[in-house]
Structure formats: structure tokens, C-alpha cells
Protein backbone atom coordinates (compact mmCIF):
# COMPACT_ATOMS: atom_id res chain seq x y z
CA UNK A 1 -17.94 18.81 -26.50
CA UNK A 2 -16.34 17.58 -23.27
CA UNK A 3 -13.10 15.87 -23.21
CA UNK A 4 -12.61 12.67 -21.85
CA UNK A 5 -11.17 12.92 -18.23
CA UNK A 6 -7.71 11.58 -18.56
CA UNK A 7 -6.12 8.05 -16.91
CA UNK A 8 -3.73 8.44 -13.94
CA UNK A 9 -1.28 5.90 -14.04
CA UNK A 10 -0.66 4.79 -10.72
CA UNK A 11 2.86 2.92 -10.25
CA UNK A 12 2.65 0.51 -6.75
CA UNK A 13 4.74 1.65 -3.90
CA UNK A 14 6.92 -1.58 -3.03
CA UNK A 15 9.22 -1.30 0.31
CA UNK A 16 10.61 -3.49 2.01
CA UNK A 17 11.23 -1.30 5.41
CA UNK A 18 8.14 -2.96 8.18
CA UNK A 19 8.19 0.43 9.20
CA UNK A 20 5.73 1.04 6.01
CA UNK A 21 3.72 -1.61 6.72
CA UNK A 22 0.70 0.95 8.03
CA UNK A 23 0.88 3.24 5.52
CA UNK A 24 -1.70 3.10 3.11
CA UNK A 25 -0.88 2.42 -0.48
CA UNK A 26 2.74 0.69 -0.11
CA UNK A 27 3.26 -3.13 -0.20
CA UNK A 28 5.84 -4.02 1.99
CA UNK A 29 7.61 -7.18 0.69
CA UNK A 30 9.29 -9.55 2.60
CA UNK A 31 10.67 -12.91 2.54
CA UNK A 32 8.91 -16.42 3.53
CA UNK A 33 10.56 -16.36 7.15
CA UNK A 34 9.58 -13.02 8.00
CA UNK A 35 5.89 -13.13 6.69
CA UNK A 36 5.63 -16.62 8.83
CA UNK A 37 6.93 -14.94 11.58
CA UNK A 38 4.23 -12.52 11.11
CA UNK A 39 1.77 -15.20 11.30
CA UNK A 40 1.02 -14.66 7.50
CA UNK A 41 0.99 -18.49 7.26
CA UNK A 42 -1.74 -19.52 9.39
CA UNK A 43 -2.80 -23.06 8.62
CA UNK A 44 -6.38 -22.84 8.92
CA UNK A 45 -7.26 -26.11 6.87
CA UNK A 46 -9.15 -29.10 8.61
CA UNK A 47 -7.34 -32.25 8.85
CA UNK A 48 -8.24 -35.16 6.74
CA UNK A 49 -9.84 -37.13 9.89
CA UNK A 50 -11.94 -33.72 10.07
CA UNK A 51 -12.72 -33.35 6.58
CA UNK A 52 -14.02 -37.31 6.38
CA UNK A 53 -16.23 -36.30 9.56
CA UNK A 54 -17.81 -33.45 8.17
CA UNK A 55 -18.59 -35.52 4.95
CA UNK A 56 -20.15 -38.38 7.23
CA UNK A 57 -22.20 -35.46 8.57
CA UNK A 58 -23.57 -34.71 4.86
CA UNK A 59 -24.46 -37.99 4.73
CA UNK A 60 -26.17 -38.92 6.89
CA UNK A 61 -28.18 -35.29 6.86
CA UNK A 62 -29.20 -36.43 3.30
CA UNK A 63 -29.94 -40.07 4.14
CA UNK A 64 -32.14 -38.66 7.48
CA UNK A 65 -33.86 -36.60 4.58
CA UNK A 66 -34.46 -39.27 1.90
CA UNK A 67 -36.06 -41.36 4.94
CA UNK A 68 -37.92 -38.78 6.30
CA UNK A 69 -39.67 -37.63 2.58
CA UNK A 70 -40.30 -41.61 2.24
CA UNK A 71 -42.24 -41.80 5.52
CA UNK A 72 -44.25 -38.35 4.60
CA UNK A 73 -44.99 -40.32 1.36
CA UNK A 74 -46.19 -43.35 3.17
CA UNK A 75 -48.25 -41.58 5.93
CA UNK A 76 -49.84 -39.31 2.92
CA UNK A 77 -50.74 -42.84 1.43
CA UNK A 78 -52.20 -44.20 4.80
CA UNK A 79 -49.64 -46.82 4.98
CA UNK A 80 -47.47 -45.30 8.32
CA UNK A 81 -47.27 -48.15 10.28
CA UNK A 82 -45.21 -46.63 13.13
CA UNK A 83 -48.70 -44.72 14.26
């Protein structure tokens, strides 16, 4: 019977040296300043005037839909009277 193949246990490689930044396997840690400085802080979130805007969007997308399935409904029915 085979044995079971065995579990490495792999301990993380933590520097804190930016020189080790590119090598694979080893977290470089750093404080808040330096990783901003990086640019590991990128704001990327919309602002609230955007967010309401893209929600208006929804909106009226579902309201164009609701109208247009009513209007399909009526001219099914015979009863489009914009033709």
C-alpha cells in the first residue's frame, strides 16, 4: 500500500527591504506612507454625485422597459394608438 505523500509546511517570507519586492514568494511589508507612496492607495470609488447618476440611469432603463412591454401588450391587443 502507498503512503500518503507528506505536507510541506511552507512558512511566508516577510521583508521589509523594497529591494525584495520582485522576488517571488516574499511579502515585503511596509508602512501606510510608503505603500501610498507606491500608489497602493488608489481611490478608485465613484463619487456620490456619480453613484446617484448611475442609479438614475437604472431607472430610467427599467421604467423605458416597463413602458415599452406595456405598449407591446397594447399593440398585441390592437389598441396602439400611436400607429
Amino acid at each position: 500500500m502507498q503512503e500518503a505523500p507528506k505536507k510541506l509546511k511552507v512558512m511566508p517570507v516577510i521583508s521589509t527591504d523594497m529591494k525584495d519586492l520582485l522576488v517571488p514568494g516574499v511579502m515585503v511589508e511596509v508602512d501606510a506612507a510608503t505603500a501610498e507612496y507606491y500608489g497602493a492607495f488608489v481611490e478608485t470609488a465613484l463619487s456620490e454625485e456619480d453613484a446617484w447618476e448611475a442609479n438614475a440611469d437604472l431607472i430610467n432603463t427599467a421604467l423605458f422597459k416597463e413602458y415599452e412591454k406595456k405598449r407591446k401588450e397594447e399593440q398585441d391587443k390592437g389598441g396602439d394608438k400611436n400607429e
